[in-house]
N, C-alpha and C. Protein backbone atom coordinates (compact mmCIF):
# COMPACT_ATOMS: atom_id res chain seq x y z
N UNK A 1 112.75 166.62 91.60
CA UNK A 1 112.28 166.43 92.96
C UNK A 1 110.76 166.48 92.96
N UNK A 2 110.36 165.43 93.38
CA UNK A 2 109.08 165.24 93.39
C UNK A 2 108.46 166.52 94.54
N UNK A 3 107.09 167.17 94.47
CA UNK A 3 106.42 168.11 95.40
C UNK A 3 106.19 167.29 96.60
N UNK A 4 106.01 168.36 97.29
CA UNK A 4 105.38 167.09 98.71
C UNK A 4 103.94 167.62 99.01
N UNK A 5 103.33 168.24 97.99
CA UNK A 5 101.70 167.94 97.66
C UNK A 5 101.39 167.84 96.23
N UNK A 6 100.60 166.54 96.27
CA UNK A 6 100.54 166.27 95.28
C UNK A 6 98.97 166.32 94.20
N UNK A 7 98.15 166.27 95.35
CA UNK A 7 96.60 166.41 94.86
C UNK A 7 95.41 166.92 95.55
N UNK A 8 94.84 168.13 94.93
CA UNK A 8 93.94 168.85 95.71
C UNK A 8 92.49 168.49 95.48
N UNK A 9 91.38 169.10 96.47
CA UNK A 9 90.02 168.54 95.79
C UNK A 9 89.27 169.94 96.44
N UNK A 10 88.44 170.06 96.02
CA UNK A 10 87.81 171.31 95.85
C UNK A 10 86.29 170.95 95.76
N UNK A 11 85.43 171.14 96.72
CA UNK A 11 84.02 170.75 96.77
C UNK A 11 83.44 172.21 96.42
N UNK A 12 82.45 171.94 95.28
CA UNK A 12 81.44 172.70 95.13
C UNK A 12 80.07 172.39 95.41
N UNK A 13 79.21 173.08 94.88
CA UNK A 13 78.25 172.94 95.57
C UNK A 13 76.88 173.09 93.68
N UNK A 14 77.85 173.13 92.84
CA UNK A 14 77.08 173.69 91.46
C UNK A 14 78.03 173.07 90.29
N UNK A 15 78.39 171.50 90.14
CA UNK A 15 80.10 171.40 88.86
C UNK A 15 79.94 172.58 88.09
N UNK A 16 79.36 172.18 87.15
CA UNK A 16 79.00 173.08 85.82
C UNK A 16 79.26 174.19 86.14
N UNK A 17 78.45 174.78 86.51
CA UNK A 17 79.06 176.29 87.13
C UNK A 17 80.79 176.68 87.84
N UNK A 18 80.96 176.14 88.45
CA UNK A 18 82.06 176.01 89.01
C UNK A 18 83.12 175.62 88.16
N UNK A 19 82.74 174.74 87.14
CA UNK A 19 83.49 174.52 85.54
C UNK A 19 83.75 175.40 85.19
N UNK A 20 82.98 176.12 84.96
CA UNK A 20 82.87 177.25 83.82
C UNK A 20 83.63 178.75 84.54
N UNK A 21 83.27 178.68 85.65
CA UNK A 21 84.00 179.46 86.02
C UNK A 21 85.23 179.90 86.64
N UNK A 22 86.17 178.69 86.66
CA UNK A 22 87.29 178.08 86.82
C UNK A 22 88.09 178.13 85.46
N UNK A 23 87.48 177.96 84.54
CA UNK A 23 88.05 177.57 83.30
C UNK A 23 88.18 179.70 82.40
N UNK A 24 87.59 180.25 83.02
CA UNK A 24 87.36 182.20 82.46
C UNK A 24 88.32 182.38 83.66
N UNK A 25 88.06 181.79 84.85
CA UNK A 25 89.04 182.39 86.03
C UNK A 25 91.12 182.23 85.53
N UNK A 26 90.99 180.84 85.08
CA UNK A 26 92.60 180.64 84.59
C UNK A 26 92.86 180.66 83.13
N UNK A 27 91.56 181.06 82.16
CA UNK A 27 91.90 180.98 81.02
C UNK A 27 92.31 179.83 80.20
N UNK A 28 92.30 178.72 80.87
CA UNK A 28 92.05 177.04 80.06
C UNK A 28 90.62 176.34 80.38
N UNK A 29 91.01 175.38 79.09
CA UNK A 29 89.71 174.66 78.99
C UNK A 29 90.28 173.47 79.78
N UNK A 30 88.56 173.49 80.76
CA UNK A 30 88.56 172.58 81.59
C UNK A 30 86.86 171.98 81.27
N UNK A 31 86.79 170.49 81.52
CA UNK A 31 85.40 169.72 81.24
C UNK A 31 85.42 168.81 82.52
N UNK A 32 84.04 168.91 82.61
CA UNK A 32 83.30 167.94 83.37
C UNK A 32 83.92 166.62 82.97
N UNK A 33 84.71 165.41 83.58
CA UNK A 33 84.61 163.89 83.50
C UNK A 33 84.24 163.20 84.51
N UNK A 34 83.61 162.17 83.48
CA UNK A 34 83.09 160.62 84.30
C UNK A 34 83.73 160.00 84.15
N UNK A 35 84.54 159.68 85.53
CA UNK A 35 85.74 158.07 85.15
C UNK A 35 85.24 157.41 86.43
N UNK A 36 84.87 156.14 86.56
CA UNK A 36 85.40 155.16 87.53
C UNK A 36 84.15 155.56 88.28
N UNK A 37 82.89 155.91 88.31
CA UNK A 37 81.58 156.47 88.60
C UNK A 37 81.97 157.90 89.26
N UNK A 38 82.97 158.37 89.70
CA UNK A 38 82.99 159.92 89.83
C UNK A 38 82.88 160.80 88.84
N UNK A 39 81.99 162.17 89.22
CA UNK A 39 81.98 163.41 88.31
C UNK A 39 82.98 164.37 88.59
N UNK A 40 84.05 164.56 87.94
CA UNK A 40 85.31 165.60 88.75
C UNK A 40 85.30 166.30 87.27
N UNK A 41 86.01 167.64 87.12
CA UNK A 41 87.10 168.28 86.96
C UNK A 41 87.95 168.27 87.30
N UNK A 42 88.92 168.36 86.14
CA UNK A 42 90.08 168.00 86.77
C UNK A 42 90.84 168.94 86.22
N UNK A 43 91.99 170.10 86.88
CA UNK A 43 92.59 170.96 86.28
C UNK A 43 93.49 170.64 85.55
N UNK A 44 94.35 171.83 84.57
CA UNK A 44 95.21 170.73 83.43
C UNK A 44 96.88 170.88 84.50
N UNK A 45 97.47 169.58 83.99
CA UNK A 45 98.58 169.00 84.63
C UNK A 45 99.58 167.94 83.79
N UNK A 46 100.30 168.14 83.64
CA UNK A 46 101.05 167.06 82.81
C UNK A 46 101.04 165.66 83.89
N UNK A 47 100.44 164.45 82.53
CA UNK A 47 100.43 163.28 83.20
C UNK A 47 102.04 162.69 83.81
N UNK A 48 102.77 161.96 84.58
CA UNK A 48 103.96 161.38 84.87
C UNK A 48 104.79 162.44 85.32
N UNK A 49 104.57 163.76 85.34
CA UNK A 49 105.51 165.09 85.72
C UNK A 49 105.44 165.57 87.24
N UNK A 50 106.05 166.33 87.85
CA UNK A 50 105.98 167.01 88.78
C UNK A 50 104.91 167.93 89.43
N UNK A 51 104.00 168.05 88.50
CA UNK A 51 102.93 169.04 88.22
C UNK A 51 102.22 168.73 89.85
N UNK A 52 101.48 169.28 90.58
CA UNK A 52 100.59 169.42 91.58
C UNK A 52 98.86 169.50 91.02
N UNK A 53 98.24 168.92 91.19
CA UNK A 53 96.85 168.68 90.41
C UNK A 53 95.85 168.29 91.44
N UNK A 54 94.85 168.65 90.68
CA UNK A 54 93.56 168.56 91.59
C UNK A 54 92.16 168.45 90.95
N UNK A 55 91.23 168.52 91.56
CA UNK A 55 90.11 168.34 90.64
C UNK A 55 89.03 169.39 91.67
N UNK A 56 87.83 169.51 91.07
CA UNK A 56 86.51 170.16 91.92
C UNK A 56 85.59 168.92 91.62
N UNK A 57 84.58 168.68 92.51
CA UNK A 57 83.99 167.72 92.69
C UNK A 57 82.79 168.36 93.53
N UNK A 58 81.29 167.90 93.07
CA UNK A 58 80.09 168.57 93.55
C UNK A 58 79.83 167.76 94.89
N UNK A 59 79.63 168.22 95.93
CA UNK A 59 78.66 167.68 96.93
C UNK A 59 78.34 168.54 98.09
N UNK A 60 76.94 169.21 97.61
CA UNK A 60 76.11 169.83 98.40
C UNK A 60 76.11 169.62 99.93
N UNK A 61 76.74 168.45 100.83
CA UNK A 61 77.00 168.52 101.45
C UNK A 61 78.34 168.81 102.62
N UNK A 62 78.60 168.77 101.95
CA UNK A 62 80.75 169.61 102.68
C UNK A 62 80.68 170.89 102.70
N UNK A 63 81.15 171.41 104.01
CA UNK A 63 81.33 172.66 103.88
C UNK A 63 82.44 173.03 102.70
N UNK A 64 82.42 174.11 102.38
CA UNK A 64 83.61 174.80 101.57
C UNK A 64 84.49 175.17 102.36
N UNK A 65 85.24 175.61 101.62
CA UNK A 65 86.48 176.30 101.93
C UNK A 65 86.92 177.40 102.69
N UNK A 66 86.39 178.08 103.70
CA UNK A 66 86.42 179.06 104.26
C UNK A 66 87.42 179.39 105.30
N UNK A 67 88.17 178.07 105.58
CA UNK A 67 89.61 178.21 106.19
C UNK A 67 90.88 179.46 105.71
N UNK A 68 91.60 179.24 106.37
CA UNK A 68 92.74 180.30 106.26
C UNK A 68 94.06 179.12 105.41
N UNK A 69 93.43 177.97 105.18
CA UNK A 69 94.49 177.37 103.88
C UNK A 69 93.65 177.29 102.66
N UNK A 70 94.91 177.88 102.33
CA UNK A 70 95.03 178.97 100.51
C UNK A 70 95.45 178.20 99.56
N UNK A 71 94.91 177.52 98.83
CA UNK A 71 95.02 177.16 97.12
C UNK A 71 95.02 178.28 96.61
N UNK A 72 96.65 178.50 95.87
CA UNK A 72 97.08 179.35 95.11
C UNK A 72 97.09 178.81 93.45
N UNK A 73 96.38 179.65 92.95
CA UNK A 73 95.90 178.92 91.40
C UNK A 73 96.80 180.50 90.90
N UNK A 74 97.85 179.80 89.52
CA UNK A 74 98.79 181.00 88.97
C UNK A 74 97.89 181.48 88.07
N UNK A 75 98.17 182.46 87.68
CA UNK A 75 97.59 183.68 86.79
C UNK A 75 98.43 184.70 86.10
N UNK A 76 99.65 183.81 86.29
CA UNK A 76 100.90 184.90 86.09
C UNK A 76 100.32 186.09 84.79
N UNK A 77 100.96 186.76 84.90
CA UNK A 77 100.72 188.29 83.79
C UNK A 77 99.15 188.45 83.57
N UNK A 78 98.62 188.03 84.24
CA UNK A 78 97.27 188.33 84.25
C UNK A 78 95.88 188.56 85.48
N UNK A 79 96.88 188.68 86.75
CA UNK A 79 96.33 188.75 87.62
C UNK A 79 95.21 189.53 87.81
N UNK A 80 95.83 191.04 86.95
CA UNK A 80 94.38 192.27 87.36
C UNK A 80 92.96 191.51 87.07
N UNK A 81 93.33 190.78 85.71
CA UNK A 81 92.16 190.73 84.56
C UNK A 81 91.81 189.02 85.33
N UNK A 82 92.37 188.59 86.10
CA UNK A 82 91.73 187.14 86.80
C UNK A 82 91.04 187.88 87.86
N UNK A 83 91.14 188.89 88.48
CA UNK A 83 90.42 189.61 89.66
C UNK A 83 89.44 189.57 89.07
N UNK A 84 89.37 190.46 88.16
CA UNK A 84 87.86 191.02 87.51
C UNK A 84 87.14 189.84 86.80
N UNK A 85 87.72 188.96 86.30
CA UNK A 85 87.35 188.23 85.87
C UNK A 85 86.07 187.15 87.26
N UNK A 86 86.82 187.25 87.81
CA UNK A 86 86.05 186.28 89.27
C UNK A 86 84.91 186.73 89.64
N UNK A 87 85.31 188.80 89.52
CA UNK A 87 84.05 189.04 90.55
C UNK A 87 83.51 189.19 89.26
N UNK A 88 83.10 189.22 88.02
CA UNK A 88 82.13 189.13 86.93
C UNK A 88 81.69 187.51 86.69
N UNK A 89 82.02 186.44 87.44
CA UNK A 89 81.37 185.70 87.25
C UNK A 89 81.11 184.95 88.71
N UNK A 90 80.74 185.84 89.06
CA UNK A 90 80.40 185.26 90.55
C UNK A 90 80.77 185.25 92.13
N UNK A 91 82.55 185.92 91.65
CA UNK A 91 83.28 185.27 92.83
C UNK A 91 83.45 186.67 93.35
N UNK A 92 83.92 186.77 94.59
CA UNK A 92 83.91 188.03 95.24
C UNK A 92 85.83 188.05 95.80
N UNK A 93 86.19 189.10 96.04
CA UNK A 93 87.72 189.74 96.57
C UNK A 93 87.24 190.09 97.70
N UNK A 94 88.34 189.27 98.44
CA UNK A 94 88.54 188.83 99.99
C UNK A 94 89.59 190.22 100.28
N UNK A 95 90.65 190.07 99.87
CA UNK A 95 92.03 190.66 99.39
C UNK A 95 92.36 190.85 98.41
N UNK A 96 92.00 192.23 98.03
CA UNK A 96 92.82 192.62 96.61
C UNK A 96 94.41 192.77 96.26
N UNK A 97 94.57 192.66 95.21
CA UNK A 97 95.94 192.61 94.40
C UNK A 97 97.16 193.22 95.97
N UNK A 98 98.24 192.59 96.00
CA UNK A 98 98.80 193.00 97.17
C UNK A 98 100.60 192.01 96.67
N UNK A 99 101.62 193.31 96.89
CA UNK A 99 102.76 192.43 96.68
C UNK A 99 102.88 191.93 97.88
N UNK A 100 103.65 190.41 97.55
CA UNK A 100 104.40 189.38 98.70
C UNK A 100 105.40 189.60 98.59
N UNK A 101 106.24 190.53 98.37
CA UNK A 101 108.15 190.32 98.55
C UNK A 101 108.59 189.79 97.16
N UNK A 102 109.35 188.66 97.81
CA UNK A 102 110.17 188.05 96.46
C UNK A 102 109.45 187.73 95.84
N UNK A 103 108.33 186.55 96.11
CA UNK A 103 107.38 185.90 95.93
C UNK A 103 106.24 186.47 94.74
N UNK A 104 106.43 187.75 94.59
CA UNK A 104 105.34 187.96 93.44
C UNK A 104 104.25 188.65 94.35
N UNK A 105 102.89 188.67 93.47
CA UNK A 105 101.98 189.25 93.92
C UNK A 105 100.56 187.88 94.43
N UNK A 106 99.75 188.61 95.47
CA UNK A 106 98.57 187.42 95.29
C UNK A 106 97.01 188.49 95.72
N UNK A 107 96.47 187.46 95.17
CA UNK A 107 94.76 188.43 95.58
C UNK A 107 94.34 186.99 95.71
N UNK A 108 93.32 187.36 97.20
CA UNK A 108 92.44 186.31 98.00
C UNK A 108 91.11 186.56 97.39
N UNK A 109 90.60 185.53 97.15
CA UNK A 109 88.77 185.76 96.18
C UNK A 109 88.44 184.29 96.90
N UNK A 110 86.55 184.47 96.98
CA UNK A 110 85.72 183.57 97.05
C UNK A 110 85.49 182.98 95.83
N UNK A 111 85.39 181.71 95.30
CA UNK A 111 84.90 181.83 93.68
C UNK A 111 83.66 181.46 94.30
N UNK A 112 82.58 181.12 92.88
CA UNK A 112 81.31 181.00 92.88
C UNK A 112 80.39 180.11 93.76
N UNK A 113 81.10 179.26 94.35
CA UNK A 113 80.52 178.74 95.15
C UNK A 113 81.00 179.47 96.84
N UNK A 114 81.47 179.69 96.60
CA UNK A 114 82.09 180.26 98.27
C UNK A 114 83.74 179.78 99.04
N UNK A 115 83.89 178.67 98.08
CA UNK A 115 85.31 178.45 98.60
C UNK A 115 86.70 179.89 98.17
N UNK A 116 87.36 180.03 99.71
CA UNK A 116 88.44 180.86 99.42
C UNK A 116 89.80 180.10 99.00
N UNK A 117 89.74 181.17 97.81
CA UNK A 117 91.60 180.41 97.21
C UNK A 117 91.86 182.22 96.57
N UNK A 118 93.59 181.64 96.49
CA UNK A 118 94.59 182.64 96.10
C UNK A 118 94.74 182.75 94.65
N UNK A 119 94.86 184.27 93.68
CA UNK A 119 95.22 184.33 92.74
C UNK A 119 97.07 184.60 92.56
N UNK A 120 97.68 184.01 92.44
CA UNK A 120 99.43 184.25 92.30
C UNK A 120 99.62 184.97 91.11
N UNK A 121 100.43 185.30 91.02
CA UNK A 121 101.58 186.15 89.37
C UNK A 121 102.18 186.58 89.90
N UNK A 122 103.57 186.25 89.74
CA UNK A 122 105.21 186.58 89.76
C UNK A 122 105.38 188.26 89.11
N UNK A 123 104.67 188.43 88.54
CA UNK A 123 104.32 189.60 87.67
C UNK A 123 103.23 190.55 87.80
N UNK A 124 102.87 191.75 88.23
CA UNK A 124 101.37 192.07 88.30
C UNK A 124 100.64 192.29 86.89
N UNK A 125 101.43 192.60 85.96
CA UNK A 125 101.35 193.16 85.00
C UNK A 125 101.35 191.72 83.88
């Protein structure tokens, strides 16, 4: 069953930075690409699959993210150490570590540029 979202975009305000700190925040390697004259990141996703994908993309002019809709980026079994990880490179805790029920656990963070998104793990531990 296909998702019924399929692609996110994420304005920063710094790529590189926002690279880099995206990529310590989930623990994969992620790079800057030039395709088709856009500069994106693009998070990892299996090509032809079900996967939900997105990219960050620089423009100093868009506001960020400061809404109350939540891009939940997983972190499963590693949530504590994605907290700390954020606010050591920039990003600040909105909402710390907090169970959801069935659902697992989530912590709300600013990353480095200021957009708010969710850390998930099914697991806290």
């Amino acid at each position: 069953m296909a998702n019924t979202i399929v692609w996110f975009d994420i304005p920063v305000t710094n790529l590189k930075s926002a690279t880099e700190f995206y990529a310590k925040l989930l623990d994969k390697p992620l790079q800057i690409n030039t395709e088709h004259g856009f500069e994106i990141t693009v998070f990892p996703h299996e090509d032809n699959s079900s996967d939900v994908a997105g990219c960050l993309y620089e423009d100093k002019t868009k506001k960020l993210n400061d809404s109350d809709l939540l891009i939940y980026f997983d972190v499963n079994k590693r949530i504590h150490d994605a907290v700390a990880v954020a606010q050591e490179c920039g990003g600040k805790v909105v909402e710390d570590i907090q169970a959801i029920g069935p659902w697992g656990y989530r912590a709300v963070i600013l990353d480095c540029c200021g957009n708010k998104i969710a850390l998930h793990a099914m697991e806290d531990k």
